[in-house]
Protein backbone atom coordinates (compact mmCIF):
# COMPACT_ATOMS: atom_id res chain seq x y z
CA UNK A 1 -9.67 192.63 4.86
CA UNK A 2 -10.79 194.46 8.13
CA UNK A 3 -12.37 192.16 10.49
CA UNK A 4 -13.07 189.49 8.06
CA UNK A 5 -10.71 186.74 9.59
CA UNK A 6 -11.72 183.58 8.55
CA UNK A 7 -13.26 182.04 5.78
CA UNK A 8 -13.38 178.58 4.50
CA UNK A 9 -13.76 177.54 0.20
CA UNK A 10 -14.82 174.53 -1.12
CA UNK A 11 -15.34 174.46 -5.13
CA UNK A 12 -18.32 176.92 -5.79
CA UNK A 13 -19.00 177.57 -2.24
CA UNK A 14 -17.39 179.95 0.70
CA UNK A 15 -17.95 180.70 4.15
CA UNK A 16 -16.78 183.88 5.81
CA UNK A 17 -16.81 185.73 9.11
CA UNK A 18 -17.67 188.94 9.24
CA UNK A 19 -18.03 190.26 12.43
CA UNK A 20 -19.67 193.83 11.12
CA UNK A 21 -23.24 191.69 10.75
CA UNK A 22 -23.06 189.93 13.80
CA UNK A 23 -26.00 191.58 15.93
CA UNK A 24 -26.92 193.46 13.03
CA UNK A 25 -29.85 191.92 10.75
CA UNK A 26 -30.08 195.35 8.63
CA UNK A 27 -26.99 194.53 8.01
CA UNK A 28 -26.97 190.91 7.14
CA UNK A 29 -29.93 191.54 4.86
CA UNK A 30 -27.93 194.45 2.84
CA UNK A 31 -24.98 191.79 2.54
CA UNK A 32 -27.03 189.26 0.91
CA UNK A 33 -28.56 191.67 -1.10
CA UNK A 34 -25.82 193.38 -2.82
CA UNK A 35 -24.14 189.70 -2.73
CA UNK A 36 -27.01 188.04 -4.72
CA UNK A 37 -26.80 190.89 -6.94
CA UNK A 38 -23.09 189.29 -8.66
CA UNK A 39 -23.63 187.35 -11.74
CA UNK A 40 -23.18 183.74 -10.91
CA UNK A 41 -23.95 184.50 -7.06
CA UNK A 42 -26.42 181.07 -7.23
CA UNK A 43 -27.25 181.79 -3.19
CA UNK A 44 -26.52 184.00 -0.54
CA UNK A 45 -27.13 183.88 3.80
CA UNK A 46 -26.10 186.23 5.74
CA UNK A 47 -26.53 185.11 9.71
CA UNK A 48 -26.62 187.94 12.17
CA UNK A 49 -26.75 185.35 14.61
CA UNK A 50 -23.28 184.12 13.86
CA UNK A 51 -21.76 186.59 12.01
CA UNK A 52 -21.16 184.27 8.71
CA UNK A 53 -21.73 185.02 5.24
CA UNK A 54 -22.75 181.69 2.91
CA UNK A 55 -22.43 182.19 -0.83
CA UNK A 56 -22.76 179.84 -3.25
CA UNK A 57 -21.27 180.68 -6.61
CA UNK A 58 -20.79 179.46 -10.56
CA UNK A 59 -16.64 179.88 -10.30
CA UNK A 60 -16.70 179.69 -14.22
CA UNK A 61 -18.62 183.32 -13.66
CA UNK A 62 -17.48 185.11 -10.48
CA UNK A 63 -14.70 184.48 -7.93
CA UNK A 64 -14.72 184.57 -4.55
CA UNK A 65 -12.55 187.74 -4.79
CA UNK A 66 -15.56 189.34 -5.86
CA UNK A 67 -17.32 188.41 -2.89
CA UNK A 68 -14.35 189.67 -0.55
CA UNK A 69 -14.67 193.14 -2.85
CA UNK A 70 -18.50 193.58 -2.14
CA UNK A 71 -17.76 192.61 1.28
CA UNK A 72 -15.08 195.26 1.37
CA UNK A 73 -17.46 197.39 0.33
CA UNK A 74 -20.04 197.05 2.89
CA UNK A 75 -17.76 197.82 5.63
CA UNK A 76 -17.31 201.36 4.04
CA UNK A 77 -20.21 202.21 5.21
CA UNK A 78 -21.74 203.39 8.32
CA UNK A 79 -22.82 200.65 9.91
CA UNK A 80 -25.93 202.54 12.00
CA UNK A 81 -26.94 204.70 8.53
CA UNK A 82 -26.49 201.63 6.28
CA UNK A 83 -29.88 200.93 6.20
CA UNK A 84 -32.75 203.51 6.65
CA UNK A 85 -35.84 202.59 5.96
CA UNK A 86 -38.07 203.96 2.98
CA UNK A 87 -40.26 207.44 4.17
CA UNK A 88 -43.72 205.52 4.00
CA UNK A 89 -43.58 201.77 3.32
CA UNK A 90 -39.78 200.77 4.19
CA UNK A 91 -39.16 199.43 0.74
CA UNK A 92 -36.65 201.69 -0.20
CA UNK A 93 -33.31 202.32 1.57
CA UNK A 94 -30.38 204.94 1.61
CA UNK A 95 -26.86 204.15 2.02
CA UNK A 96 -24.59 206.40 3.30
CA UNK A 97 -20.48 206.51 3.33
CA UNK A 98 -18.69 206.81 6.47
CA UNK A 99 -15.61 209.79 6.29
């Protein structure tokens, strides 16, 4: 995976650097989101402080290659657009593909 280069997994739980959020709390709070989205996904934080991703996962549901996959995906995208706010009350967002 690009950039990711470390993560640690216990049973149900993993912990993984990804560098993309670090600075970046738009960022962090789209990984979570689209994390906690995964069926089984129990819990997700995403520190922009750090640059680590928590998730906390039912392995009988989802495995942590999922996680890597929507992490994947997430670094598609262009990091400045990947988050614009909503026209009027910043509820609603619009992501945007890098070329």
């Amino acid at each position: 995976m690009h950039g990711t280069g470390y993560y640690h997994k216990f049973e149900r739980r993993i912990r993984i650097r990804v560098p993309e959020i670090k600075g970046s709390p738009a960022m962090a709070g789209e990984l979570e989101s689209r994390l906690a989205k995964l069926d089984g996904v129990a819990h997700t934080q995403a520190n922009p402080l750090t640059g680590y991703v928590l998730v906390l996962f039912d392995d009988q549901v989802v495995s942590y290659y999922h996680v890597f996959a929507v992490i994947n995906d997430l670094k598609c995208l262009d990091v400045e657009a990947a988050v614009s706010p909503g026209p009027q009350d910043g509820t609603s967002g619009v992501v945007r593909r890098s070329t």
